[in-house]
Every structure is written in structure tokens, then in C-alpha cells.
N, C-alpha and C. Protein backbone atom coordinates (compact mmCIF):
# COMPACT_ATOMS: atom_id res chain seq x y z
N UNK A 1 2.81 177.78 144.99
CA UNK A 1 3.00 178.11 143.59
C UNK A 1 3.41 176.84 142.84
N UNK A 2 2.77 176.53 141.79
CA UNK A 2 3.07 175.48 141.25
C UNK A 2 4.71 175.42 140.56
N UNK A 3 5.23 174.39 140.12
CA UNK A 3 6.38 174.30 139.45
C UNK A 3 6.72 174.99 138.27
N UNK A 4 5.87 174.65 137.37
CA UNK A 4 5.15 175.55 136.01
C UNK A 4 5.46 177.10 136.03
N UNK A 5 4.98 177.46 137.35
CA UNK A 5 4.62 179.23 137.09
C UNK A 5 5.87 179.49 138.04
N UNK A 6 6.74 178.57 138.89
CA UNK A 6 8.40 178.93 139.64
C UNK A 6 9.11 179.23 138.33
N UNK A 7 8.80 178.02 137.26
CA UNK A 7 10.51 177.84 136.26
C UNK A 7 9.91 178.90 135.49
N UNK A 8 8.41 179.87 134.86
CA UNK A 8 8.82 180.32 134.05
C UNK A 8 9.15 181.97 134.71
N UNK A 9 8.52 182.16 135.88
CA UNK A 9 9.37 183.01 136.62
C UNK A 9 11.04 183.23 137.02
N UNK A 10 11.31 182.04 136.84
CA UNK A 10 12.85 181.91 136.90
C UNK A 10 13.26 182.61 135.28
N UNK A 11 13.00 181.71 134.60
CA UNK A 11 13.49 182.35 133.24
C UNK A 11 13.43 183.67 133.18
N UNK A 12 12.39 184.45 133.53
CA UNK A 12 11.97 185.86 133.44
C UNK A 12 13.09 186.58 133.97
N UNK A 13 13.30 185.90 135.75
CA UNK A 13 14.32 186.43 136.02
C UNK A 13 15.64 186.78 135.34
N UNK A 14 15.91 185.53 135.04
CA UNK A 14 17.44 185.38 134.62
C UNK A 14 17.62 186.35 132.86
N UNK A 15 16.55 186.58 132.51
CA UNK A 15 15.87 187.51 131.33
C UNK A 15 15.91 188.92 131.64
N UNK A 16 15.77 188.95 132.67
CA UNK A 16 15.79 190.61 133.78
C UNK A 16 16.98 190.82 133.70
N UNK A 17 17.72 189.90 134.28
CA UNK A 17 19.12 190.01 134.63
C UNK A 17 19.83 190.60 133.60
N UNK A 18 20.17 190.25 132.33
CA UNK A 18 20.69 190.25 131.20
C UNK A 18 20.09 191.77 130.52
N UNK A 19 19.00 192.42 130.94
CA UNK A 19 18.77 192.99 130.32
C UNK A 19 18.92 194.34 131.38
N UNK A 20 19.16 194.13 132.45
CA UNK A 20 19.62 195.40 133.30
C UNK A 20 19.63 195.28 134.79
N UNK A 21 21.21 194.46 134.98
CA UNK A 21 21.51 194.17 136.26
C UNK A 21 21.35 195.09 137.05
N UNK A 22 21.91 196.51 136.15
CA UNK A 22 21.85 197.56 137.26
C UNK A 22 20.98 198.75 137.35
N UNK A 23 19.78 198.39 136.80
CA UNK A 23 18.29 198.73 137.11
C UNK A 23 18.41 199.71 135.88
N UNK A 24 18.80 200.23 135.16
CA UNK A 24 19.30 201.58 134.06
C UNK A 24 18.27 200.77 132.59
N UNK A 25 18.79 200.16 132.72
CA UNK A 25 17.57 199.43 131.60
C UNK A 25 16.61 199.26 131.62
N UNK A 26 15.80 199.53 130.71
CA UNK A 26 13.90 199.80 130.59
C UNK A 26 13.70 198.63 129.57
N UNK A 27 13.34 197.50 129.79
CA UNK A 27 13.01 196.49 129.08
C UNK A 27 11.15 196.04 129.05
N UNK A 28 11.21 195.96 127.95
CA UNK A 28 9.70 195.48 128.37
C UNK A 28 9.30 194.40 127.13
N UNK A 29 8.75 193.36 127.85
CA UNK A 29 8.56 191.88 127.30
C UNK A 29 7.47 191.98 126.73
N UNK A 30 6.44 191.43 125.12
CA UNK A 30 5.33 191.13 125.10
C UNK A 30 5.33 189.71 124.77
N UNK A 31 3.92 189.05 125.54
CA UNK A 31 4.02 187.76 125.07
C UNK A 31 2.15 186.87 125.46
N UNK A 32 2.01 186.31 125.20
CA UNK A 32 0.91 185.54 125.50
C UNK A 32 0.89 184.58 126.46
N UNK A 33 0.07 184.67 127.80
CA UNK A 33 -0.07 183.36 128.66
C UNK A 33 -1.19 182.76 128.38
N UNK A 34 -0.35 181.22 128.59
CA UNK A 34 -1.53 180.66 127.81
C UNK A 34 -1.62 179.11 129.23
N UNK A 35 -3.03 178.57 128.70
CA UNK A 35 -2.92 177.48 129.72
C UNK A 35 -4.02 177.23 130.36
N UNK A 36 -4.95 176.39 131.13
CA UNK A 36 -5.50 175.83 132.01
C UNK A 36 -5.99 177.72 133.04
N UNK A 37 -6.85 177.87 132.66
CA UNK A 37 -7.75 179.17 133.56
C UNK A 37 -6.89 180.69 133.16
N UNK A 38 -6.26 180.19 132.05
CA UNK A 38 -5.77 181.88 131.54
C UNK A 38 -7.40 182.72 130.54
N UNK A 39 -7.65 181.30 129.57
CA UNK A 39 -9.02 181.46 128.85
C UNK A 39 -9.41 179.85 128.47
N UNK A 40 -10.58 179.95 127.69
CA UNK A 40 -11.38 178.48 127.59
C UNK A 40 -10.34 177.71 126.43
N UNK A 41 -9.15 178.41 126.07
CA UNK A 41 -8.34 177.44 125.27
C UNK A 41 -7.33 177.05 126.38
N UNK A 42 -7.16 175.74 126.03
CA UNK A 42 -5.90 175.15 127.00
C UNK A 42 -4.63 174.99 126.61
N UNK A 43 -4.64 174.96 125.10
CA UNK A 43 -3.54 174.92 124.46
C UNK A 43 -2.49 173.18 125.53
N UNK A 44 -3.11 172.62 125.79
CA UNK A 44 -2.12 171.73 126.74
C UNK A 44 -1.75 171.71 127.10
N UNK A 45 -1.73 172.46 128.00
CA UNK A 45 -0.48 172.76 129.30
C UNK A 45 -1.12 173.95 130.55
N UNK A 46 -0.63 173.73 131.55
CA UNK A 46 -0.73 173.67 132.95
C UNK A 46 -0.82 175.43 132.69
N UNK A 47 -0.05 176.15 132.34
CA UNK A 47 0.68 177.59 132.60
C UNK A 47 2.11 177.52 131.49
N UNK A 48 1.78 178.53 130.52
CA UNK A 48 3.17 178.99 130.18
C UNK A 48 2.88 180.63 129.37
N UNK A 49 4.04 180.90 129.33
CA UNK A 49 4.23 182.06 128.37
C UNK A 49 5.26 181.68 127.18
N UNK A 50 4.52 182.78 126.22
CA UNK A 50 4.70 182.37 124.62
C UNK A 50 5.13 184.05 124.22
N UNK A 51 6.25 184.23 124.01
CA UNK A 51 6.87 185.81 123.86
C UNK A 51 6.90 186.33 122.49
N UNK A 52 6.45 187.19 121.92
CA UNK A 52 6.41 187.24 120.31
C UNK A 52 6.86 189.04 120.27
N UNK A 53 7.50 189.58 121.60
CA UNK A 53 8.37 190.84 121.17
C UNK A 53 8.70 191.41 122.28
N UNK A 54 9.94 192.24 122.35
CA UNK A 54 10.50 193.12 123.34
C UNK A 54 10.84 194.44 122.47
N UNK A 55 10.86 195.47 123.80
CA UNK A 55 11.55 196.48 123.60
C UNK A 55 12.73 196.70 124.76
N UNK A 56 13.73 197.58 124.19
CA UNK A 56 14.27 198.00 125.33
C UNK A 56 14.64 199.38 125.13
N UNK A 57 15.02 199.98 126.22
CA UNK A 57 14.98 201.50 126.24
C UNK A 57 14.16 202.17 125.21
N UNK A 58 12.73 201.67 124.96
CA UNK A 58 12.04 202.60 123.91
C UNK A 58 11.83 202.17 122.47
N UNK A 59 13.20 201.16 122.81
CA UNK A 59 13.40 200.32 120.74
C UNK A 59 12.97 199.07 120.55
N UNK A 60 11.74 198.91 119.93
CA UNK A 60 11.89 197.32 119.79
C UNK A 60 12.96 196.80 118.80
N UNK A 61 13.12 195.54 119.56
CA UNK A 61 14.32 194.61 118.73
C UNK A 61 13.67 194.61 117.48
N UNK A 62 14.62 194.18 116.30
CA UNK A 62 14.02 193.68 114.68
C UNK A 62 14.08 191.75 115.37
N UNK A 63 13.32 191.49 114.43
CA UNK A 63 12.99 189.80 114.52
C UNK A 63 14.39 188.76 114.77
N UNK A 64 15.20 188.96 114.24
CA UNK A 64 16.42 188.16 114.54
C UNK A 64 17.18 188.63 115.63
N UNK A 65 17.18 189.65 116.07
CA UNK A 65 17.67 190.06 117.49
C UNK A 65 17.30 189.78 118.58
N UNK A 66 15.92 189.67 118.38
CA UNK A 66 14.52 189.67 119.83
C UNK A 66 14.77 187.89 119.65
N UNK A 67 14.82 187.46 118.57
CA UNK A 67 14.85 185.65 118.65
C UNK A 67 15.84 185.53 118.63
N UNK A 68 16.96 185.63 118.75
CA UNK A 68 18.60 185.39 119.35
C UNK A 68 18.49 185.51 121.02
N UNK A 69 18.06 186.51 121.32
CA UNK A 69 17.84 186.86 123.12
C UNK A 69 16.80 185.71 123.56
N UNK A 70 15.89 185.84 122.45
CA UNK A 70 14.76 184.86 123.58
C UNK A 70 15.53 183.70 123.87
N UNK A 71 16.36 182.73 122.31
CA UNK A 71 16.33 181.50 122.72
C UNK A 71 17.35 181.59 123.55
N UNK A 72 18.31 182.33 123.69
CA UNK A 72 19.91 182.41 124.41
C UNK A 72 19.36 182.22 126.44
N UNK A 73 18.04 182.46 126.74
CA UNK A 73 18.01 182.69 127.81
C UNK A 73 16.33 181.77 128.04
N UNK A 74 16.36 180.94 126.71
CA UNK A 74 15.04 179.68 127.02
C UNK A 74 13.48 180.26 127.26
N UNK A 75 13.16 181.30 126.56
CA UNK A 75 11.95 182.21 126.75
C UNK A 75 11.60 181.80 124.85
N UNK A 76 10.38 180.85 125.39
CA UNK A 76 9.64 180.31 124.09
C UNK A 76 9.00 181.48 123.49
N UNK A 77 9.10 181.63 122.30
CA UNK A 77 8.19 182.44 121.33
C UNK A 77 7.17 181.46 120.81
N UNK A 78 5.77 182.47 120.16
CA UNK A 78 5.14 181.95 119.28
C UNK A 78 5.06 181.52 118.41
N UNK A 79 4.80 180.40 117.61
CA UNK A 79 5.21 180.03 116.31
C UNK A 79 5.35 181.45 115.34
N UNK A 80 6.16 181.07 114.72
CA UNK A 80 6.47 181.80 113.21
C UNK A 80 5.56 180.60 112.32
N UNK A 81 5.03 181.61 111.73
CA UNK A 81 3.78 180.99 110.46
C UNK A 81 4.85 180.96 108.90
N UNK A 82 5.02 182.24 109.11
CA UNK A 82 5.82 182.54 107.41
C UNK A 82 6.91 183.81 107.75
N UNK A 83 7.55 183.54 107.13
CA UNK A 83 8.47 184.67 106.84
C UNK A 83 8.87 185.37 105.65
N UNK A 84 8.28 186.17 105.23
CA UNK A 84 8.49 186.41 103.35
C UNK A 84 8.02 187.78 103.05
N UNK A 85 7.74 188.43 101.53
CA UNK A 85 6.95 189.12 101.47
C UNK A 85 5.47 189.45 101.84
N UNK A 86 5.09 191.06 102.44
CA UNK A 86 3.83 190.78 103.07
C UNK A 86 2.61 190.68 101.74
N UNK A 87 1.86 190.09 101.94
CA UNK A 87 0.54 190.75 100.84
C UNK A 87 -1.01 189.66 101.66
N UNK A 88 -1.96 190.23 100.61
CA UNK A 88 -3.43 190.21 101.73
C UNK A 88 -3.42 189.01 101.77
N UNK A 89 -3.19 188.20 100.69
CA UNK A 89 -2.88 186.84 100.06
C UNK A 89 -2.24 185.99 100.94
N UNK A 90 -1.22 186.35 102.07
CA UNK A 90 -0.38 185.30 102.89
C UNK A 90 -1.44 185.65 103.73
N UNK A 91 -1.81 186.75 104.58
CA UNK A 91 -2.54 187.15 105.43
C UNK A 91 -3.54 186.79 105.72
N UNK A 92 -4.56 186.08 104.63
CA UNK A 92 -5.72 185.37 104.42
C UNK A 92 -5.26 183.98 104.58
N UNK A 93 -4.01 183.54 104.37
CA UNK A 93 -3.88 182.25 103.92
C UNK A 93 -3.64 181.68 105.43
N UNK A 94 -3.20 182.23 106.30
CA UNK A 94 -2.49 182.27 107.65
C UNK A 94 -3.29 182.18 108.89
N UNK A 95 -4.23 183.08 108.68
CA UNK A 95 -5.33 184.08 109.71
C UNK A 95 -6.45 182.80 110.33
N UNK A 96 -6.58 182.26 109.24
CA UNK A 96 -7.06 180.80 110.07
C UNK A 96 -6.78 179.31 109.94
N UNK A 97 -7.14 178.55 110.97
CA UNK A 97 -6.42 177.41 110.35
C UNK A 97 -6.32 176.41 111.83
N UNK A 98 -5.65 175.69 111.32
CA UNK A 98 -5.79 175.05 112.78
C UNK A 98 -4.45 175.46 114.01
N UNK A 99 -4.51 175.19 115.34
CA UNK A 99 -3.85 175.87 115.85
C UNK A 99 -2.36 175.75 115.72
N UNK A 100 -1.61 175.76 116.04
CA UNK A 100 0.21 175.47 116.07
C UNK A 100 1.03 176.28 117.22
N UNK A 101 0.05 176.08 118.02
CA UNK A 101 0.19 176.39 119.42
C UNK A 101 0.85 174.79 120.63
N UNK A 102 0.15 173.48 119.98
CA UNK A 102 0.03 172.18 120.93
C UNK A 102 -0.48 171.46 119.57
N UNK A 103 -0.49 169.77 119.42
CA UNK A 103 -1.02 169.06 119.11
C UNK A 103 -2.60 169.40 118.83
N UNK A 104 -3.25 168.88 118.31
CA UNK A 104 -4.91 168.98 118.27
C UNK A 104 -5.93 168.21 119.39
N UNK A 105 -4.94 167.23 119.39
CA UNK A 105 -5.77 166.26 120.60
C UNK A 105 -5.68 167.12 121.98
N UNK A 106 -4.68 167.48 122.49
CA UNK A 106 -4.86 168.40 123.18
C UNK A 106 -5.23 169.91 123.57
N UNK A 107 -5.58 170.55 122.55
CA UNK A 107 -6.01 172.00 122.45
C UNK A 107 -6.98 172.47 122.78
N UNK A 108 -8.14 171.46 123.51
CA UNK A 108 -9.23 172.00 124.38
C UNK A 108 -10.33 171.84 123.20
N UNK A 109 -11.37 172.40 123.70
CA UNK A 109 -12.46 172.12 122.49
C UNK A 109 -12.77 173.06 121.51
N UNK A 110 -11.64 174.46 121.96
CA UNK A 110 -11.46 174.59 119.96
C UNK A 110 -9.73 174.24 119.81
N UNK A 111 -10.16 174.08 119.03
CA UNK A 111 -8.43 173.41 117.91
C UNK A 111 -8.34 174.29 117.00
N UNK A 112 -8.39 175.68 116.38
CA UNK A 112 -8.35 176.31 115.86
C UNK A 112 -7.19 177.54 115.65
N UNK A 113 -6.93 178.47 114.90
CA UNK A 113 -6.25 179.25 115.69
C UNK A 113 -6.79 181.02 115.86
N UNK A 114 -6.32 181.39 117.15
CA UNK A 114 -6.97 182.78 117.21
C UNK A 114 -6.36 184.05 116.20
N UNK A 115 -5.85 184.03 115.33
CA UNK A 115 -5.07 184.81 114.82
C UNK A 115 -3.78 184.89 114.20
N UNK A 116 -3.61 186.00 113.88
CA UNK A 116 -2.03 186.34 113.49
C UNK A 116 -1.64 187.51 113.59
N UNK A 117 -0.21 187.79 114.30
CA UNK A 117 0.10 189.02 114.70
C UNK A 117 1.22 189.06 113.34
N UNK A 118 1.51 189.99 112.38
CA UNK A 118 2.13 190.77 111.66
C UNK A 118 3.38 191.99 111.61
N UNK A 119 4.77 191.56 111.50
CA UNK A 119 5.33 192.77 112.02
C UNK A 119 6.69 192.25 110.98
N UNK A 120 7.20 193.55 110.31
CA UNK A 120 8.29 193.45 109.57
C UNK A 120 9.21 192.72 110.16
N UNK A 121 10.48 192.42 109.64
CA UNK A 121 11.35 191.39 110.13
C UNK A 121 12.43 192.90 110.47
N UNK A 122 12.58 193.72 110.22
CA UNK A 122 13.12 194.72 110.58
C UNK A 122 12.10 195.93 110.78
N UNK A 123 12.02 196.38 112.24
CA UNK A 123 11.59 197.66 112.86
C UNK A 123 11.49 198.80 111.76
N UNK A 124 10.30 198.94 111.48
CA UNK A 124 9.77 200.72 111.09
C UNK A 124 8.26 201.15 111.48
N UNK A 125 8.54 202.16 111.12
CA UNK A 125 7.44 203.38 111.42
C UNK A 125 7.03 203.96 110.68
N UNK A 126 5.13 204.09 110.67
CA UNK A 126 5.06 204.62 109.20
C UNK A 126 3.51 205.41 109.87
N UNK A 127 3.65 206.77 109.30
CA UNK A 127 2.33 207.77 109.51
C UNK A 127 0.93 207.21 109.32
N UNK A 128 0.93 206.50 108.30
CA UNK A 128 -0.64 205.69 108.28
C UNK A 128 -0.55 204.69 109.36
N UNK A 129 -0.08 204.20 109.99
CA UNK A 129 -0.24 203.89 111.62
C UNK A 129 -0.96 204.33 112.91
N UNK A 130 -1.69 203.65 113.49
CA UNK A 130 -2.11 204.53 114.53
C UNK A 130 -1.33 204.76 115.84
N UNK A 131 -1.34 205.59 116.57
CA UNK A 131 -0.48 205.05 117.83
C UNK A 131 0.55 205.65 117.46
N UNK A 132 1.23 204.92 118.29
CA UNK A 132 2.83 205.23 117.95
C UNK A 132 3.77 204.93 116.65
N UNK A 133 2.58 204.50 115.79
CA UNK A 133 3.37 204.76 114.49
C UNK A 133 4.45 203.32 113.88
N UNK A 134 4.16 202.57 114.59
CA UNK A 134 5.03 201.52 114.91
C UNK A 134 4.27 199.91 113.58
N UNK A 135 5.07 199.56 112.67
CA UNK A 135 4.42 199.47 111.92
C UNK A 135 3.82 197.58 112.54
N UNK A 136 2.88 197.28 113.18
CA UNK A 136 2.41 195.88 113.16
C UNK A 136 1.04 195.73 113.29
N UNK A 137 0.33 194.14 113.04
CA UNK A 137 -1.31 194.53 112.53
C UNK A 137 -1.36 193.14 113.01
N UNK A 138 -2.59 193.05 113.73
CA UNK A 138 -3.30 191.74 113.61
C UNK A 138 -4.57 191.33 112.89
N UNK A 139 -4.66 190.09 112.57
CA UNK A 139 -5.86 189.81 112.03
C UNK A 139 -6.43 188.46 112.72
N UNK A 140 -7.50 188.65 112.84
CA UNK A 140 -8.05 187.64 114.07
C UNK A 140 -9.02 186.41 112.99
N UNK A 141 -8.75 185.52 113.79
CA UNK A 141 -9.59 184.44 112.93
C UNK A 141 -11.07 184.67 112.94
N UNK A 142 -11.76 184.66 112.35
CA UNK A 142 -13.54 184.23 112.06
C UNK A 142 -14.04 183.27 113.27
N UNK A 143 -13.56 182.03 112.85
CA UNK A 143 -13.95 180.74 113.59
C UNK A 143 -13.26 181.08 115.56
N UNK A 144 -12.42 181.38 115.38
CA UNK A 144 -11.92 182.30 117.01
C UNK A 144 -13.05 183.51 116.95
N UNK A 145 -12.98 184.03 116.71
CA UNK A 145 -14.34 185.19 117.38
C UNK A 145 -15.47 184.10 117.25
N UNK A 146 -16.01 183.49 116.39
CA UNK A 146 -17.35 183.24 116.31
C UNK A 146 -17.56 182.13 117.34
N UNK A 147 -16.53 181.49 117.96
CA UNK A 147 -16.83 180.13 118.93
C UNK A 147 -17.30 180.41 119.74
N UNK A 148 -17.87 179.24 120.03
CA UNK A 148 -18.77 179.36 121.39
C UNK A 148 -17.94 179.25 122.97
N UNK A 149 -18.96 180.14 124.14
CA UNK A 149 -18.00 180.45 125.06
C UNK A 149 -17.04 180.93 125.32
N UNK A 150 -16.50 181.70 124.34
CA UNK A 150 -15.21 182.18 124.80
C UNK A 150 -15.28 183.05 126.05
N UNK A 151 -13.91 183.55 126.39
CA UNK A 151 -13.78 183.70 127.62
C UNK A 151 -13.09 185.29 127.72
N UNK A 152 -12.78 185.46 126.78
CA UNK A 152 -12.11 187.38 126.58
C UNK A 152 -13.00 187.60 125.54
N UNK A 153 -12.56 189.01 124.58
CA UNK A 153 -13.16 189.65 123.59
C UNK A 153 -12.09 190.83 123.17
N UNK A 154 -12.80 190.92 121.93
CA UNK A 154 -11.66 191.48 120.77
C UNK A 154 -12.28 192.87 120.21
């Protein structure tokens, strides 16, 4: 096992730990791996994970809670783009662009970015939702779907 995929397993651990030594806690991590044979972006680097939300027992954290825990225990999140009022206007402005994932020189042969994930800075729920009602939205870049070779699908 490489070094890369020991330390961020370690972190995970020590992330486990904190969140239910004594197994009673239902935690569950979302996040993006990114890296060298995850997909045809390399983003520069060997193996890592990039965390952009948790729940626990059922609740996801609001944004300043879930990013207090991540950094307290060294579990990188995804860039934050903006933080402000929502409208179609930031959403368009955001959705593509170049990446802010790694440098450009290193980002493989697209340099772009795949998206943007969307979610209040405080937890709600709203009926025009699908699913569980849970209010967050992505919008995927143009130039990310339309590249050549990619390696998943949307």
C-alpha cells in the first residue's frame, strides 16, 4: 500500500474515532477521490480524498460545523468557490472555469473544472426536492462533459 493511501486512511481513522469510539454512532463521510487511476483527471497527485459533507446519526452537519470537524482532524475539503446569496447568476458564473482543485500545469490534460456542488450554509429541506428532500444541486460544467476521453459519466 502506498504511503498516500496509509496517511489518508489514518486520518479516516482517527475521524472514526471522534465520531464513535463506541460504535453507537452512524457517521457517514461524502467526499471525492481524486488522483492518478481514480479517472483521466489527475488533479496532481498520487491518491487523495477531498470531503465536501458528513452526516451523522441521520443529520447532516450545516457548513461551519462539518468545516470545524474536517479541519480539527486534517480531512481536506473541496474548495469553497463562493459563499453568499444563491441566484442562477453565481451558478453560471462558477459552473465553469478553470480547475481549483491543483495548479494548471499539473491537472492532466483537462485543466478545467467538473462542476459545482450547491448546498445552503445551514441544513434544510424543502418538498420541491427530490429524494429525501434535502435541499442541494449540482451543476456540471459543459467543457467537463464535452471532453474528450473521459473516464465516468453523468
Amino acid at each position: 500500500m502506498s504511503r498516500v493511501i496509509e496517511i489518508e486512511l489514518e486520518k479516516a481513522w482517527v475521524f472514526r474515532h471522534w465520531l464513535g469510539p463506541d460504535g453507537r454512532t452512524n457517521a457517514l463521510s461524502a467526499g471525492e477521490m481524486i488522483g492518478q487511476g481514480v479517472q483521466d483527471m489527475t488533479y496532481g497527485v498520487q491518491f487523495a480524498f477531498r470531503a465536501f459533507d458528513i452526516s451523522v446519526d441521520g443529520k447532516y452537519l450545516d457548513y461551519d460545523d462539518k468545516k470545524s470537524l474536517f479541519d480539527k482532524y486534517g480531512v481536506q475539503m473541496v474548495p469553497i468557490l463562493y459563499r453568499g446569496p444563491f441566484s442562477k447568476a453565481k451558478v453560471e458564473q462558477f459552473t465553469d472555469g478553470p480547475t481549483t482543485m491543483c495548479d494548471s500545469k499539473v491537472a492532466g490534460t483537462f485543466k478545467g473544472r467538473e462542476g459545482i456542488v450547491i448546498t445552503p450554509v445551514k441544513e434544510r429541506f424543502s418538498s420541491d426536492m427530490s429524494g429525501s428532500g434535502r435541499v442541494i444541486l449540482k451543476s456540471v460544467s459543459f467543457a467537463y462533459l464535452e471532453r474528450s476521453n473521459g473516464t465516468e459519466f453523468h
